[in-house]
C-alpha atoms as a PDB file:
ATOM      1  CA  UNK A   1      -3.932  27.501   4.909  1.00  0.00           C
ATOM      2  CA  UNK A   2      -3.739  24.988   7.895  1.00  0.00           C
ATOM      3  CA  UNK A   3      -1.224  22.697   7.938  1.00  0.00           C
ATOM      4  CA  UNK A   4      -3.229  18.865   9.045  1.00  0.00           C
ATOM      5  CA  UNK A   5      -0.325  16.860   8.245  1.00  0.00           C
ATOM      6  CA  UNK A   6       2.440  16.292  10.149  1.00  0.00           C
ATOM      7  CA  UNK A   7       5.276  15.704   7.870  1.00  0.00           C
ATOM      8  CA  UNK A   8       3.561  19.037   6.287  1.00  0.00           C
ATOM      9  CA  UNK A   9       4.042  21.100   9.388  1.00  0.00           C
ATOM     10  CA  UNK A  10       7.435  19.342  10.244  1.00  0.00           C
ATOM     11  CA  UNK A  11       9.028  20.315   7.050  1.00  0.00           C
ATOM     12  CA  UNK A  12       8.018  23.836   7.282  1.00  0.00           C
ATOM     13  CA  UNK A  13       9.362  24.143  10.272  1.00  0.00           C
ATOM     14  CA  UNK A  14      12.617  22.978   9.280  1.00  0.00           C
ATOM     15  CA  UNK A  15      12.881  24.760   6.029  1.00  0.00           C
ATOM     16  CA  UNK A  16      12.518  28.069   8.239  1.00  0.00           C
ATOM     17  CA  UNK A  17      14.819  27.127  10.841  1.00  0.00           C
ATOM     18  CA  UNK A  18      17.811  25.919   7.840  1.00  0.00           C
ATOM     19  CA  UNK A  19      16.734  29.354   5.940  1.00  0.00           C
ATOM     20  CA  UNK A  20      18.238  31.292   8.619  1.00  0.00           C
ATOM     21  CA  UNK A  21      21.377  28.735   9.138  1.00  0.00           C
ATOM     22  CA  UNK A  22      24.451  28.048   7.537  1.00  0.00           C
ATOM     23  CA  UNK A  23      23.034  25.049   5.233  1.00  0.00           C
ATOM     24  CA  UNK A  24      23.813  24.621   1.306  1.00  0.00           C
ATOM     25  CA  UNK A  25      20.632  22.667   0.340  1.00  0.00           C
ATOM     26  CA  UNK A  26      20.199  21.079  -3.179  1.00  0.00           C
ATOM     27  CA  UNK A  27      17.238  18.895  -4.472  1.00  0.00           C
ATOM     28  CA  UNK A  28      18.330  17.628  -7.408  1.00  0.00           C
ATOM     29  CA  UNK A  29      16.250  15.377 -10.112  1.00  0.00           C
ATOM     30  CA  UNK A  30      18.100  12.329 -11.730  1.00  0.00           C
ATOM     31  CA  UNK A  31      16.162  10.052 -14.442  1.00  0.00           C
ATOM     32  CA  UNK A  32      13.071  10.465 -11.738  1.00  0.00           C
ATOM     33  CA  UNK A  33      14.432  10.064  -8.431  1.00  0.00           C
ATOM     34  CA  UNK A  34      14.877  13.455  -6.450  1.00  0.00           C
ATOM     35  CA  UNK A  35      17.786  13.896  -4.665  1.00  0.00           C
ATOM     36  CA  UNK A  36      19.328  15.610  -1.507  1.00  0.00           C
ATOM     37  CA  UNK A  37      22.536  16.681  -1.198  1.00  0.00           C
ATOM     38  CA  UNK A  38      23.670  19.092   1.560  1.00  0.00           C
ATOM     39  CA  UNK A  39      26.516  20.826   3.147  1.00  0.00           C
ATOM     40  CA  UNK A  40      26.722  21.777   7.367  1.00  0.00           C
ATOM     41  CA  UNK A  41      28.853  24.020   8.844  1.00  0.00           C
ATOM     42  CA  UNK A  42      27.544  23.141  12.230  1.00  0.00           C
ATOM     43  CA  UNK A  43      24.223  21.617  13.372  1.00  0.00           C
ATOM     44  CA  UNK A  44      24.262  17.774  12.381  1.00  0.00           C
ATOM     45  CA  UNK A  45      21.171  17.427  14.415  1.00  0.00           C
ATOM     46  CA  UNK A  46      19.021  19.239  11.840  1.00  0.00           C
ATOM     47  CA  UNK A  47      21.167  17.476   9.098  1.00  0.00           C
ATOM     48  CA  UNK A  48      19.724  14.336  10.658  1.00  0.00           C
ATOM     49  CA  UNK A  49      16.166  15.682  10.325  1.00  0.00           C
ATOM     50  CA  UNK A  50      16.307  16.949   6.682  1.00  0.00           C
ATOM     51  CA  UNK A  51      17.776  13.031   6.085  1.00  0.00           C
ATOM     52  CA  UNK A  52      14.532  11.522   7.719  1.00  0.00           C
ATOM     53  CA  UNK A  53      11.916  14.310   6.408  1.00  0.00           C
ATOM     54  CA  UNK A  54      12.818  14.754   3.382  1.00  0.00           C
ATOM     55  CA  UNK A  55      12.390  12.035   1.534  1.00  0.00           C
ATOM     56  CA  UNK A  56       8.642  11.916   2.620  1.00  0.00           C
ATOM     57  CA  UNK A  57       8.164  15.469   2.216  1.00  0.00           C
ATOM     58  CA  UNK A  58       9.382  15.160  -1.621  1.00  0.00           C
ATOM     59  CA  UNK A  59       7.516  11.868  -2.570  1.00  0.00           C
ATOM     60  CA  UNK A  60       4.521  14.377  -2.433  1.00  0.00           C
ATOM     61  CA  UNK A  61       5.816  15.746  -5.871  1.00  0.00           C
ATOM     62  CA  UNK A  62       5.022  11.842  -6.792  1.00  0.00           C
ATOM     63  CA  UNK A  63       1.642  11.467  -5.393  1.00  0.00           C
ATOM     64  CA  UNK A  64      -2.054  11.885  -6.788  1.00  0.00           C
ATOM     65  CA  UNK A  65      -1.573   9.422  -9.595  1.00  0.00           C
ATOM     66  CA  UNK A  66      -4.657   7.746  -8.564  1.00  0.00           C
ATOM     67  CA  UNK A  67      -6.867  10.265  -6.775  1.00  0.00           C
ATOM     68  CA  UNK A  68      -9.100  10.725  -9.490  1.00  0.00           C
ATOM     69  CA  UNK A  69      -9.711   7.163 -10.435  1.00  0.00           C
ATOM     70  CA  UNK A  70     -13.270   6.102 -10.091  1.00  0.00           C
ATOM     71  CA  UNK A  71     -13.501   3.218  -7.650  1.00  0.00           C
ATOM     72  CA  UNK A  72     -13.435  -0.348  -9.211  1.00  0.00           C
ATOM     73  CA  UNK A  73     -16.452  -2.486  -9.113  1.00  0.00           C
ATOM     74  CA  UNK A  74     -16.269  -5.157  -6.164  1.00  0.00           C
ATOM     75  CA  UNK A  75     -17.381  -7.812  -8.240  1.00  0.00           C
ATOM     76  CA  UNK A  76     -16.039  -8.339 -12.208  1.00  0.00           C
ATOM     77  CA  UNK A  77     -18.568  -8.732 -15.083  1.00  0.00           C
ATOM     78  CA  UNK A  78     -19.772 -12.406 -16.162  1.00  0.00           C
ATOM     79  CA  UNK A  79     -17.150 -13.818 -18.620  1.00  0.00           C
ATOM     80  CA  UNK A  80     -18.172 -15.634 -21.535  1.00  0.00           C
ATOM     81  CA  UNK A  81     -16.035 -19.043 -20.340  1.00  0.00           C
ATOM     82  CA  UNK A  82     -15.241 -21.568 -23.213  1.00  0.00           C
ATOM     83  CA  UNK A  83     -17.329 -24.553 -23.052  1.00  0.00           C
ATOM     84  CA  UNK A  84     -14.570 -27.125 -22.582  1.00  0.00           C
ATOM     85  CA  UNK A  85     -13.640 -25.026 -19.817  1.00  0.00           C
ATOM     86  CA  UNK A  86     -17.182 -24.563 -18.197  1.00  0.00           C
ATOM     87  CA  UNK A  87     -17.692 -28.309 -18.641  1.00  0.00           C
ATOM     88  CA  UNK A  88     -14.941 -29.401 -16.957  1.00  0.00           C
ATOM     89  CA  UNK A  89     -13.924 -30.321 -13.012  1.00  0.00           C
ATOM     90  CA  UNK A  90     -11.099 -28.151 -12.551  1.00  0.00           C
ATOM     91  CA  UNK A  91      -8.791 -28.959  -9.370  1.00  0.00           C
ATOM     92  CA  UNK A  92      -7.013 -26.150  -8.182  1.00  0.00           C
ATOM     93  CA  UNK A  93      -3.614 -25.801  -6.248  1.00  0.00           C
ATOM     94  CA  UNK A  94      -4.238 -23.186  -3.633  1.00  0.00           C
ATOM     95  CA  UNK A  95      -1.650 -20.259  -5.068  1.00  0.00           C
ATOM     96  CA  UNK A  96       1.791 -20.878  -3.434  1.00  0.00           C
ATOM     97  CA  UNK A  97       1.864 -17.117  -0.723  1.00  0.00           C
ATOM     98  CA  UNK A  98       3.847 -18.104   2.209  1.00  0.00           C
ATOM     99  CA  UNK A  99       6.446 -16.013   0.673  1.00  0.00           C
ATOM    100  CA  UNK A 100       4.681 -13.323  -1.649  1.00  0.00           C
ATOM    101  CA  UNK A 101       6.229 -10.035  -1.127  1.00  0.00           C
ATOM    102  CA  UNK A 102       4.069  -7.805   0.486  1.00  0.00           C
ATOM    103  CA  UNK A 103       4.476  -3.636   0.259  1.00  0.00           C
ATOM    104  CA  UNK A 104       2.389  -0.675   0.789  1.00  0.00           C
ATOM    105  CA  UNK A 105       1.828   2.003   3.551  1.00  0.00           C
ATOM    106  CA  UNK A 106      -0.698   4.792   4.766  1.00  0.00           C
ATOM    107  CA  UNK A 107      -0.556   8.648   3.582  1.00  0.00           C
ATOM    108  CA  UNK A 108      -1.548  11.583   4.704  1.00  0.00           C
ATOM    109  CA  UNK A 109      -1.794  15.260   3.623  1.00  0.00           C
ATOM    110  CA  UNK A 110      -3.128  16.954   0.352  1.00  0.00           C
ATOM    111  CA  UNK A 111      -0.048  15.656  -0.947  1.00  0.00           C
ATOM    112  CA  UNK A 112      -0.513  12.151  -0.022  1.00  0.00           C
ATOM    113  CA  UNK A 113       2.642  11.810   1.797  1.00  0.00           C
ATOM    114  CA  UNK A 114       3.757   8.757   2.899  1.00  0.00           C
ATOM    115  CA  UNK A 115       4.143   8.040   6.772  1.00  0.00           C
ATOM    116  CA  UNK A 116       7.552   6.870   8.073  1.00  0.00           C
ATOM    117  CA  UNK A 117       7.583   4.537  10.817  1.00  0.00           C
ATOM    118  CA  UNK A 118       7.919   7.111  13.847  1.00  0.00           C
ATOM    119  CA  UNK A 119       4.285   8.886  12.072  1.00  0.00           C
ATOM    120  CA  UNK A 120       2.636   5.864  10.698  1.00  0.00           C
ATOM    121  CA  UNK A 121      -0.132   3.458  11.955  1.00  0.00           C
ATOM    122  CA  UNK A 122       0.794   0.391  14.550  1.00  0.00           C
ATOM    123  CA  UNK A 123       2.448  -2.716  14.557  1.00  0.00           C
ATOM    124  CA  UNK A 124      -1.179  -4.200  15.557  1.00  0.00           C
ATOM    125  CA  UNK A 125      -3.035  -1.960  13.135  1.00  0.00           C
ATOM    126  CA  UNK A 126      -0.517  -3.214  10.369  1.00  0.00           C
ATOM    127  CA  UNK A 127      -1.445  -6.593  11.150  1.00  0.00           C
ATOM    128  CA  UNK A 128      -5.202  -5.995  10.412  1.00  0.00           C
ATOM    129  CA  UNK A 129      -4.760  -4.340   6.942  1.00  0.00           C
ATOM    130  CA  UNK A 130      -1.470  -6.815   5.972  1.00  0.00           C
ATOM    131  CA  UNK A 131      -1.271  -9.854   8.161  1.00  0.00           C
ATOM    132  CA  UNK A 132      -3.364 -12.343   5.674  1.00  0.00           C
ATOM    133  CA  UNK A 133      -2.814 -10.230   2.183  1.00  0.00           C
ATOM    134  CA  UNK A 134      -1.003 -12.978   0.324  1.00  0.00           C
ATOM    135  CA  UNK A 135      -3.575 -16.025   1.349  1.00  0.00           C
ATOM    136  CA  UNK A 136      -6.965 -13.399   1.133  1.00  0.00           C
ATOM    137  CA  UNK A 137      -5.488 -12.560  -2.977  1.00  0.00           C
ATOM    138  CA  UNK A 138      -5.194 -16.810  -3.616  1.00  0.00           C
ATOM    139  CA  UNK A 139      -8.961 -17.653  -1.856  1.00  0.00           C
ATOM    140  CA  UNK A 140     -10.354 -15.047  -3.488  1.00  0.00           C
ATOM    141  CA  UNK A 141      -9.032 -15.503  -6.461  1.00  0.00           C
ATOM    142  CA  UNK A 142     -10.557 -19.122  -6.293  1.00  0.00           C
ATOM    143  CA  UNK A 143     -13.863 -17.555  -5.276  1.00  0.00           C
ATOM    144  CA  UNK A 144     -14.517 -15.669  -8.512  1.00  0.00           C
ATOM    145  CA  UNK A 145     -13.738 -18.514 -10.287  1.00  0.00           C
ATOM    146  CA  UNK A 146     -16.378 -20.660  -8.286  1.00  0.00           C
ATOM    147  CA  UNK A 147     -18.827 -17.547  -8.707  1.00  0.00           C
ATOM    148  CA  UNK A 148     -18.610 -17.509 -12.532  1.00  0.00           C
ATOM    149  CA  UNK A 149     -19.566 -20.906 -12.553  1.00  0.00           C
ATOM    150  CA  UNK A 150     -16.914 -23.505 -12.665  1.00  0.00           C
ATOM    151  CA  UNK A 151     -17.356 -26.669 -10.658  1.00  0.00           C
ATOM    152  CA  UNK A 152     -13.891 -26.189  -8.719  1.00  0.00           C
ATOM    153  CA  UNK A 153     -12.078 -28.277  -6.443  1.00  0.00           C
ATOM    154  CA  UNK A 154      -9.738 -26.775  -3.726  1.00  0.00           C
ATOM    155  CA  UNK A 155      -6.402 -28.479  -3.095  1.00  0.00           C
ATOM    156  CA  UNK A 156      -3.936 -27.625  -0.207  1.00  0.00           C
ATOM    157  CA  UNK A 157      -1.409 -29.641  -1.885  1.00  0.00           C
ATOM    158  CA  UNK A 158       0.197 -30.907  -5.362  1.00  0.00           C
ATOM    159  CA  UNK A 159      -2.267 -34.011  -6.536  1.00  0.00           C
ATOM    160  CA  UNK A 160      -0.863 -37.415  -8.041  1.00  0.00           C
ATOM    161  CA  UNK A 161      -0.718 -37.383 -11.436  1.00  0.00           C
ATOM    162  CA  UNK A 162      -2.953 -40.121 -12.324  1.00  0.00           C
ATOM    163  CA  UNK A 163      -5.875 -38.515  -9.782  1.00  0.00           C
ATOM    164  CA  UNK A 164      -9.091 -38.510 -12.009  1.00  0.00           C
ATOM    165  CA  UNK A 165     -10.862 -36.160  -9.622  1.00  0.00           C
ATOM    166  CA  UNK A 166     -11.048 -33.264 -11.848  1.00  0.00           C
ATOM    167  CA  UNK A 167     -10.270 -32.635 -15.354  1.00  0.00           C
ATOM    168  CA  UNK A 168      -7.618 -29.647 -15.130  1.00  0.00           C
ATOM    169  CA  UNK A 169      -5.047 -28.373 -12.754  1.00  0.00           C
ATOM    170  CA  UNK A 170      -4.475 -24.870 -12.243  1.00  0.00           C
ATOM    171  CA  UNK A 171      -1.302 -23.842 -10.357  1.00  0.00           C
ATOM    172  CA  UNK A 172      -0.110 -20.465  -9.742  1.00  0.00           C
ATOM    173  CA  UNK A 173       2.127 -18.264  -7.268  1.00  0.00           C
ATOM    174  CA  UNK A 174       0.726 -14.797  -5.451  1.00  0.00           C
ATOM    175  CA  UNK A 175       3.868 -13.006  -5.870  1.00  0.00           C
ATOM    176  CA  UNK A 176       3.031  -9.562  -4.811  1.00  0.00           C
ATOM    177  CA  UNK A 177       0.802  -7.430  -3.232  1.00  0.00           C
ATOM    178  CA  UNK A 178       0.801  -3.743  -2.634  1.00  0.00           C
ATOM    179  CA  UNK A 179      -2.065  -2.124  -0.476  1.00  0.00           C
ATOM    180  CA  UNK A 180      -2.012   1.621   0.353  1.00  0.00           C
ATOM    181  CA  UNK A 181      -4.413   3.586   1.961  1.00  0.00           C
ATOM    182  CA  UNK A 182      -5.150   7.492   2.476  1.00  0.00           C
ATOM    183  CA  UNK A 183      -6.331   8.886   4.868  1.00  0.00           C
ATOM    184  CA  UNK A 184      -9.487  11.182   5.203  1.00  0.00           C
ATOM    185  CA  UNK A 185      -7.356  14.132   7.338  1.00  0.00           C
ATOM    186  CA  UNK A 186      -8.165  15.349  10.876  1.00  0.00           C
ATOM    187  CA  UNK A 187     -11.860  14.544  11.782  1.00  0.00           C
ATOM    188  CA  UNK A 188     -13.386  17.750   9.992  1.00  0.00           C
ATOM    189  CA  UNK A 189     -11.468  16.558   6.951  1.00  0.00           C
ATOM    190  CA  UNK A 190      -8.865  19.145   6.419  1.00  0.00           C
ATOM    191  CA  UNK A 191      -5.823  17.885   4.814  1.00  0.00           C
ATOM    192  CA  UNK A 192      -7.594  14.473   3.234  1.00  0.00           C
ATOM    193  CA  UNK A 193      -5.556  12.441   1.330  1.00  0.00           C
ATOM    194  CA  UNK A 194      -8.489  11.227  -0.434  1.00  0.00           C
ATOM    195  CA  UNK A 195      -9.966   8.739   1.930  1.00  0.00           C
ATOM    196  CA  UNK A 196      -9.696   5.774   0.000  1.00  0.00           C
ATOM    197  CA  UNK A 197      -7.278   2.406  -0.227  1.00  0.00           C
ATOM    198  CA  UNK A 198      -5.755   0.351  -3.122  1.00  0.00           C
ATOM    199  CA  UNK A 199      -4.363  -2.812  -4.466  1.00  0.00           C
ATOM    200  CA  UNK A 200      -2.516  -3.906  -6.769  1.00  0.00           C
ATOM    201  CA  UNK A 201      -1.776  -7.959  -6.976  1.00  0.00           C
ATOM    202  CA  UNK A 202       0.692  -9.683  -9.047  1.00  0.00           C
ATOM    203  CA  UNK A 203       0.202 -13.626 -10.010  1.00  0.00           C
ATOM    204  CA  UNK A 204       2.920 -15.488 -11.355  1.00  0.00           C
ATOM    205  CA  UNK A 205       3.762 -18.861 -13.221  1.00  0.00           C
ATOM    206  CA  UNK A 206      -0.200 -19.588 -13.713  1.00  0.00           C
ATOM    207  CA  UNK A 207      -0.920 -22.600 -16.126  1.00  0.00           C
ATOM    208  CA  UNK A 208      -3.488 -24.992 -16.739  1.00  0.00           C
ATOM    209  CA  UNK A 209      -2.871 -28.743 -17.107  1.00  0.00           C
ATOM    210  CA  UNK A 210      -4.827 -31.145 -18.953  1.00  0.00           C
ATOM    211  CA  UNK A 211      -5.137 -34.036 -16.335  1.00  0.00           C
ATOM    212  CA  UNK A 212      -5.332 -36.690 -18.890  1.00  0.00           C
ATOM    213  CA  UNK A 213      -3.553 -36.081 -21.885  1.00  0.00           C
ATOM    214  CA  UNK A 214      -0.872 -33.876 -19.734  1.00  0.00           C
ATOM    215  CA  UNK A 215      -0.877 -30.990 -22.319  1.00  0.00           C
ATOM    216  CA  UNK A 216      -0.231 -27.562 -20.721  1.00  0.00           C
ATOM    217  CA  UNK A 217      -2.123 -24.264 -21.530  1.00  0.00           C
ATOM    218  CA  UNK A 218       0.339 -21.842 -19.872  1.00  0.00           C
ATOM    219  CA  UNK A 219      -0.941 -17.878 -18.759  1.00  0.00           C
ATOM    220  CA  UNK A 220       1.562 -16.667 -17.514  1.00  0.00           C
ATOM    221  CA  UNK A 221       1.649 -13.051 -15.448  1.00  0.00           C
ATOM    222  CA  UNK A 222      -1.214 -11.147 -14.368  1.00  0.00           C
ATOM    223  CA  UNK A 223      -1.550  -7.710 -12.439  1.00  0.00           C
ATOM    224  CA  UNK A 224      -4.714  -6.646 -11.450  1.00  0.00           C
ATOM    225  CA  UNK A 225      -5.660  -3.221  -9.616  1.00  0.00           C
ATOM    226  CA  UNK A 226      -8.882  -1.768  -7.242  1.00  0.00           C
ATOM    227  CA  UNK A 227      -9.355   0.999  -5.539  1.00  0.00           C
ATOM    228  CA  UNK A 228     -12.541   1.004  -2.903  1.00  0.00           C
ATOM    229  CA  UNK A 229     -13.834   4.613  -1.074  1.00  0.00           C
ATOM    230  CA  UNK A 230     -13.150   5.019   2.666  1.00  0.00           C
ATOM    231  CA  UNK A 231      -9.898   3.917   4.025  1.00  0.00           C
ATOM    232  CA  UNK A 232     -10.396   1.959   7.164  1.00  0.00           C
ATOM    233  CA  UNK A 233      -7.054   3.772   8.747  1.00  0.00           C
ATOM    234  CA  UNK A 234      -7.974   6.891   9.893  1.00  0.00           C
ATOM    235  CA  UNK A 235      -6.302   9.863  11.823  1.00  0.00           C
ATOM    236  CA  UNK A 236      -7.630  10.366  15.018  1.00  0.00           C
ATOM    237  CA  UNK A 237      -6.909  14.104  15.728  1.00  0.00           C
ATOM    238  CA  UNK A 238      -8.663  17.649  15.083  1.00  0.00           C
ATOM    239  CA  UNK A 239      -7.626  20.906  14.309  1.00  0.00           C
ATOM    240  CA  UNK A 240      -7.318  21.728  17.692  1.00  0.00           C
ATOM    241  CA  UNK A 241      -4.939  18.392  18.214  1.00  0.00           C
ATOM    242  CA  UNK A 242      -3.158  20.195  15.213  1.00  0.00           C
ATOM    243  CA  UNK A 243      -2.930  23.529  16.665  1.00  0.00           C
ATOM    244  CA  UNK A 244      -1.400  22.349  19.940  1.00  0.00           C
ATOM    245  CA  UNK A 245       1.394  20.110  18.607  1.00  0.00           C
ATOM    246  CA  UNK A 246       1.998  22.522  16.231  1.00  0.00           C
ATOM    247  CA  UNK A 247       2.646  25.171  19.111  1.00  0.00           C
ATOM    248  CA  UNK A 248       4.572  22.685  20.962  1.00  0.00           C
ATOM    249  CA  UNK A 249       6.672  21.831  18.013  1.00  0.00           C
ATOM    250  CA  UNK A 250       7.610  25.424  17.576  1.00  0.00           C
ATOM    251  CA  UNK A 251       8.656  25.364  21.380  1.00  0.00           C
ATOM    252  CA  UNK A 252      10.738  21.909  20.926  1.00  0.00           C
ATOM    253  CA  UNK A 253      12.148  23.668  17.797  1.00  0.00           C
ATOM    254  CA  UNK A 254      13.390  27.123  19.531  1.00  0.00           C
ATOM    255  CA  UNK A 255      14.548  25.384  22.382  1.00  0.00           C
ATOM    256  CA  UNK A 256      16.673  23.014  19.729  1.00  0.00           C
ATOM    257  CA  UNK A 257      18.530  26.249  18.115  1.00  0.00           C
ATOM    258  CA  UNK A 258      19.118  27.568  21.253  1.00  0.00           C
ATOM    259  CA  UNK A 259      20.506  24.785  23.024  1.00  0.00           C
ATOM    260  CA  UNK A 260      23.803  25.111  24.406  1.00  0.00           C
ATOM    261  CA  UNK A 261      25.302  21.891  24.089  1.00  0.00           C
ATOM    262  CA  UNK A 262      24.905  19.066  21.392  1.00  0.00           C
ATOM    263  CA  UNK A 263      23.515  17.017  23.583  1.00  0.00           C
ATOM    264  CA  UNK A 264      20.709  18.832  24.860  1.00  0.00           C
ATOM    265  CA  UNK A 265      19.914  19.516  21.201  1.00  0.00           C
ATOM    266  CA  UNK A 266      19.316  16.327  20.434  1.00  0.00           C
ATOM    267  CA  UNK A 267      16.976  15.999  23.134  1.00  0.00           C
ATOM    268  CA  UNK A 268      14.972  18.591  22.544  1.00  0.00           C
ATOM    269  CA  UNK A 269      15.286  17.627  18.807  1.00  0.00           C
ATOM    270  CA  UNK A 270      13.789  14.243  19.531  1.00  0.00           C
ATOM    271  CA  UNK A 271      10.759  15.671  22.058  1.00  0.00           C
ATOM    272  CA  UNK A 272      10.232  17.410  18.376  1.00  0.00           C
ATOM    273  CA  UNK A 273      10.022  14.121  16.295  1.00  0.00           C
ATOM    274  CA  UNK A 274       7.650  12.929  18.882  1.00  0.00           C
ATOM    275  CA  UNK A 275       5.221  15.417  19.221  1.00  0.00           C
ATOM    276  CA  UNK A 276       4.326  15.010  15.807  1.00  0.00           C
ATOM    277  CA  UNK A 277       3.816  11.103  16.328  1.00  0.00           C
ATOM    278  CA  UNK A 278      -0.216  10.169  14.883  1.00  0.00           C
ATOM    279  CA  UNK A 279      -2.730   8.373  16.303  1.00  0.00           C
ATOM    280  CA  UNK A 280      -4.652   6.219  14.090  1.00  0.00           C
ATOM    281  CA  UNK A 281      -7.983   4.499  14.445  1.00  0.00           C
ATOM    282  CA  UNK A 282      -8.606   1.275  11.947  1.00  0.00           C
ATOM    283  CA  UNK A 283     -12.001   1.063  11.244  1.00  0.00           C
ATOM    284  CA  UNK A 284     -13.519  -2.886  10.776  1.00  0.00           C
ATOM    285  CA  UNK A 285     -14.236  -3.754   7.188  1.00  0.00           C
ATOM    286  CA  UNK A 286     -16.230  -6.187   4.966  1.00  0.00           C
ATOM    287  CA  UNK A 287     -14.384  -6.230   1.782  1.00  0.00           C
ATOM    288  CA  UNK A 288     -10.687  -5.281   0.941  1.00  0.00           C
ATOM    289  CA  UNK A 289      -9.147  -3.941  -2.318  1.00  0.00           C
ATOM    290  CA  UNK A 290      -7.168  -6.858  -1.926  1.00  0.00           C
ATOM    291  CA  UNK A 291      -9.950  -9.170  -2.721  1.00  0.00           C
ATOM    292  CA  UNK A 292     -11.332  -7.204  -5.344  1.00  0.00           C
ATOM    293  CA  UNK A 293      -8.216  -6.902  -7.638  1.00  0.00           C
ATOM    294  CA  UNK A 294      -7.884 -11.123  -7.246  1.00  0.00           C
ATOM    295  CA  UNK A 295     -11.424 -11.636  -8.397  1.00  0.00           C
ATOM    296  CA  UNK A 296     -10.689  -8.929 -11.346  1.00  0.00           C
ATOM    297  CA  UNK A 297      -7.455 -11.409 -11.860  1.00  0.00           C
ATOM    298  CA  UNK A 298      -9.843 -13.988 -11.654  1.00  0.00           C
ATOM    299  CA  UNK A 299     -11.548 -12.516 -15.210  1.00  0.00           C
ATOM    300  CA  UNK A 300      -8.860 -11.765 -16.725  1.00  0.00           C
ATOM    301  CA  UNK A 301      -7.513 -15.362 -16.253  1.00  0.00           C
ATOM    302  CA  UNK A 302     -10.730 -16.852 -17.679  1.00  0.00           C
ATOM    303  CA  UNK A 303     -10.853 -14.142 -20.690  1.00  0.00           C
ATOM    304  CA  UNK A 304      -7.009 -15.466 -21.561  1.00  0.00           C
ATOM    305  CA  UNK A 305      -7.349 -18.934 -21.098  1.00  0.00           C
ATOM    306  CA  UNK A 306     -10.527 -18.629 -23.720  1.00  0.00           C
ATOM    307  CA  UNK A 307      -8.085 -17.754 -26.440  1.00  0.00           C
ATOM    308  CA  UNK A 308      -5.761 -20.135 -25.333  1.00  0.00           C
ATOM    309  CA  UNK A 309      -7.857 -23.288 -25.645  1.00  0.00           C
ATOM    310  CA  UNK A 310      -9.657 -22.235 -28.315  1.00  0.00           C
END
């Protein structure tokens, strides 16, 4: 079976190389989180590897969870809105985001490894999947709101009490947002991760004011989730990309054991580590999971404040 990913092939590697060394290796499993623990009689080079590896190699044991998800529909169902609600003017406070906490990464591999840093996509491509997640979950959160029919008002800052612009306030916090993607595998597809991308959003402190009589109708928390087909981040290599750094891996990797001094291990050790560095393309997109898990939020809002002002 070829081996498309790198951490895959990288791992393998290693595992033959400390099968035939001096290494005491334990993976141990402790209320969910696996474990490494390790003892070297010489070598602290490959010690250093196993530290970095491993815990990427591993998380594979985590992965899949949503693989077999069907993708979520881009735009939620109509809600039935309660008619003081659909008859009012309803201001809203763009979502504080300037400091939502923002998390996620791209995988690889039939095991939907993780990439580390030294494997993963660029600063720049980062930046085109990331850079606006916190502010794109608020507007669009606003959006579905404005496309089930409420006559809303957008406010970049706190109104004066006594306004008589609108009827209700809403005022809420983007607090999180994690967006993953996985990748399709080299170009003929071998070793997909699934070729798809997710997000999950997390609002916080939403409530609804009554303008006039002041009264409060507070939501609270809500997490909302999407998956779309066909990650944008893609890696740009093909078998034959695989089957040369592979071979040249192997020669890094014999070169390492045999190296005379510590030194010139850890230079050939590092020539290792990069041959195994991806190249990623990040395809231009219309719509993000990002977007689509706000306007789900969106509903969900609308379906809960129903209750609450009924």
């Amino acid at each position: 079976m070829p081996l498309t990913n790198s951490i895959d092939f990288a791992s393998v590697c290693l595992y033959k190389y400390v099968s035939t060394r001096p290494f005491t290796l334990r993976i141990l499993k402790r209320k969910g989180v696996i474990m490494i623990t390790y003892s070297l009689r010489r070598n602290l080079l490959l010690g250093g590897l196993l530290l970095l590896l491993g815990p990427y190699v591993l998380s594979g044991c985590a992965a899949n969870i949503t693989k077999s998800l069907p993708a979520t529909q881009v735009r939620p169902g109509i809600v039935d809105i309660a008619p003081n609600l659909k008859s009012s003017r309803l201001g809203i406070v763009l979502f504080a985001h300037k400091d939502a906490k923002i998390e996620g990464g791209h995988h690889e591999g039939l095991l939907q490894v993780r990439q580390p840093w030294i494997f993963g996509i660029s600063k720049a491509q980062k930046d085109m999947l990331y850079g606006n997640a916190g502010q794109l979950a608020a507007l669009s959160f606003v959006s579905e709101l404005k496309d089930q029919g409420l006559t809303v008002t957008l406010l970049e800052d706190m109104p004066s009490t006594t306004s008589r612009d609108y009827d209700l306030l809403l005022t809420g916090q983007v607090e999180r947002v994690i967006l993953n993607t996985y990748g399709r595998g080299t170009k003929e597809g071998f070793g997909s991760a699934g070729n798809y991308w997710e997000a999950t959003v997390f609002f916080s402190n939403i409530k609804l004011t009554d303008v006039r009589s002041q009264k409060g109708f507070p939501v609270g928390d809500i997490q909302s989730y999407a998956k779309l087909e066909n990650s944008p981040a893609k890696l740009d290599w093909t078998m034959l990309t695989v089957a040369v750094k592979s071979l040249q891996g192997a020669l890094y990797l014999s070169q390492m054991q045999a190296a005379s001094s510590a030194l010139a291990a850890a230079s050939k050790g590092k020539k290792y580590v990069e041959t195994f560095k991806a190249d990623y393309t990040v395809d231009e997109y219309m719509i993000s999971p990002i977007e689509v898990a706000a306007r789900h939020a969106a509903a969900q809002f609308l379906q809960r404040i129903g209750v609450t002002m009924q």
